[in-house]
Protein backbone atom coordinates (compact mmCIF):
# COMPACT_ATOMS: atom_id res chain seq x y z
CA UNK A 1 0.00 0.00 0.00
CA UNK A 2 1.95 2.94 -1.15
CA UNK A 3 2.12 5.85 1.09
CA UNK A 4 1.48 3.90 4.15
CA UNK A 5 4.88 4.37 5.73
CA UNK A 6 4.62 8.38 5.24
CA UNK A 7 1.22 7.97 6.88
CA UNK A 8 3.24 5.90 9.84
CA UNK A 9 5.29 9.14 10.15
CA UNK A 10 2.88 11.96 10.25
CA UNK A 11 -0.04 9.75 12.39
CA UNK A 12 3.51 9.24 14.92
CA UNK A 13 4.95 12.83 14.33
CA UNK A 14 0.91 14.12 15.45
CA UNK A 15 1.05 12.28 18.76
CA UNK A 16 4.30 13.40 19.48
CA UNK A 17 3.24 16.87 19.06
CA UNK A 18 0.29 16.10 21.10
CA UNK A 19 1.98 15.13 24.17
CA UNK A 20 4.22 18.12 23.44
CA UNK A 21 1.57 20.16 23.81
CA UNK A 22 -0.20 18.81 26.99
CA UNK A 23 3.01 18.97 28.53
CA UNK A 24 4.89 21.51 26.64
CA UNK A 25 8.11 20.21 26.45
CA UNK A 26 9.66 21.51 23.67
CA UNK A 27 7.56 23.16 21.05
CA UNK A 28 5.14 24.25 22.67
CA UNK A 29 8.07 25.70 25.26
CA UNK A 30 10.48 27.49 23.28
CA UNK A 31 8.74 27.17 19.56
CA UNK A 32 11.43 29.38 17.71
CA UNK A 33 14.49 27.00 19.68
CA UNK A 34 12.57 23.95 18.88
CA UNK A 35 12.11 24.75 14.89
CA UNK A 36 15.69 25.37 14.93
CA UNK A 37 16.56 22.63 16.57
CA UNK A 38 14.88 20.38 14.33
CA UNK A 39 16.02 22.42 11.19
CA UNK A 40 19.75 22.08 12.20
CA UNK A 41 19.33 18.34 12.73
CA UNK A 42 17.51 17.78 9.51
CA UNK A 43 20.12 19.60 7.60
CA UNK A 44 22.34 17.60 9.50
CA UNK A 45 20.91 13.89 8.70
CA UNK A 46 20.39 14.78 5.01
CA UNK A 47 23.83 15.52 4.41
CA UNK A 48 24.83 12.65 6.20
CA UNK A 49 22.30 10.48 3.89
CA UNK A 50 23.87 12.58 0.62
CA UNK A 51 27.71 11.54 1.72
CA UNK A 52 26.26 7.87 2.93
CA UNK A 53 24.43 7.80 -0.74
CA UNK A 54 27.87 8.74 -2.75
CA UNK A 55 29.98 6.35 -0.86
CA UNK A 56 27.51 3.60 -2.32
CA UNK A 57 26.28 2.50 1.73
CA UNK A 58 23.07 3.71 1.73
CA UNK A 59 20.80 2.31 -0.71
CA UNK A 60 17.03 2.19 -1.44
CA UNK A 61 15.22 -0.94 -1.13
CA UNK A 62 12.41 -1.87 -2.69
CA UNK A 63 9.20 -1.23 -0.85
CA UNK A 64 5.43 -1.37 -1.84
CA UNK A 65 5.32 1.08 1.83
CA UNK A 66 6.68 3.63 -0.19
CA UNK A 67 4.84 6.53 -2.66
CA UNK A 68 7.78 5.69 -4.98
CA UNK A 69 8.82 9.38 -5.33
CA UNK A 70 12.45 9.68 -5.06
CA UNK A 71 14.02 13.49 -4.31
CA UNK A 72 17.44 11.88 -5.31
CA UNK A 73 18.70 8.80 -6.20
CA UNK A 74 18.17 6.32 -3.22
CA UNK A 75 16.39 9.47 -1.37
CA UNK A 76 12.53 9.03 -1.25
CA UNK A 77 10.40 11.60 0.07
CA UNK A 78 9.42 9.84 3.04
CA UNK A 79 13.23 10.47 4.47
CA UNK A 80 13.28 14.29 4.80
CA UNK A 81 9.80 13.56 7.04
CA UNK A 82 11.28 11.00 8.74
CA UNK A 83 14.36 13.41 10.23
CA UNK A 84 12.31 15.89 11.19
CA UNK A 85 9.86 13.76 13.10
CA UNK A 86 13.18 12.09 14.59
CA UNK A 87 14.58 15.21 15.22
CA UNK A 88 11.62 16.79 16.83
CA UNK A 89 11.16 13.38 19.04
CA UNK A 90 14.97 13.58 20.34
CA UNK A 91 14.01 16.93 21.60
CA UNK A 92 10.08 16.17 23.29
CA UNK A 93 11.86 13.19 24.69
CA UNK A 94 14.97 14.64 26.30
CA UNK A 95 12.85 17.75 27.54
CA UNK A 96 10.21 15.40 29.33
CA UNK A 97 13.81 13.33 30.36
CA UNK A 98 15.01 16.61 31.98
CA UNK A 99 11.61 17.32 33.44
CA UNK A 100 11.56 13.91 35.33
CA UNK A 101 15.09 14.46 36.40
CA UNK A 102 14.34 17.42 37.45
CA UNK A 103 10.85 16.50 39.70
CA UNK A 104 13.24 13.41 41.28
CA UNK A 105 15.91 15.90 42.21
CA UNK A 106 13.28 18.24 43.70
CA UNK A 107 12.04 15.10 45.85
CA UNK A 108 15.96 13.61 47.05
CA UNK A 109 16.88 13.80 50.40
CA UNK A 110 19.41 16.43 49.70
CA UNK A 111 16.75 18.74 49.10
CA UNK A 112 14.26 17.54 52.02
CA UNK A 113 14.55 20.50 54.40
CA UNK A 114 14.16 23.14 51.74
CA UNK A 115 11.22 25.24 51.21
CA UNK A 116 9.61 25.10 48.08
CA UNK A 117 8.53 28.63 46.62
């Protein structure tokens, strides 16, 4: 079924921004940091993928999940939306990492006979 792995991405990618929201975490939070963030990373991964691509290690394989619409050779569309949803869960993920961290530090005993404000 083509298209059904791009579908994967943005049904996953809409969740993740879904949590981000409830819990702001990261784009909700800092929106202009965030798109940056997830630009820079992008950039990042797709020129990885273009030297990976020349030096012949990263092919495309055949796959009826995909629309078939390549932006390069052995680059299908899907990948560019694939980044930035893995770039934009790195970030939800190590905000709501910190935020734990954080709420468990609040709670040690080191921090028992302070006064919250």
């Amino acid at each position: 079924m083509p298209g059904l792995y791009l579908a994967a991405i943005v049904v996953s990618a809409a969740g993740v921004a879904l949590l981000d929201r409830r819990w702001r975490l990261a784009g909700w939070h800092a929106p202009g940091r965030t798109a940056g963030a997830v630009a820079i990373g992008t950039a990042f991964f797709l020129a990885w993928d273009a030297v990976g691509i020349a030096a012949g290690v990263f092919v495309k394989g055949d796959s009826a999940l995909l629309i078939g619409l390549d932006l390069a050779p052995h680059l299908p569309i899907e990948e560019p939306f694939f980044l930035v949803f893995l770039c934009y869960l790195a970030l939800v993920v190590h905000a709501a990492a910190l935020r734990a961290l954080g709420r468990a530090d609040a709670s040690s005993p080191a921090h028992a006979g302070r006064e919250r404000t």
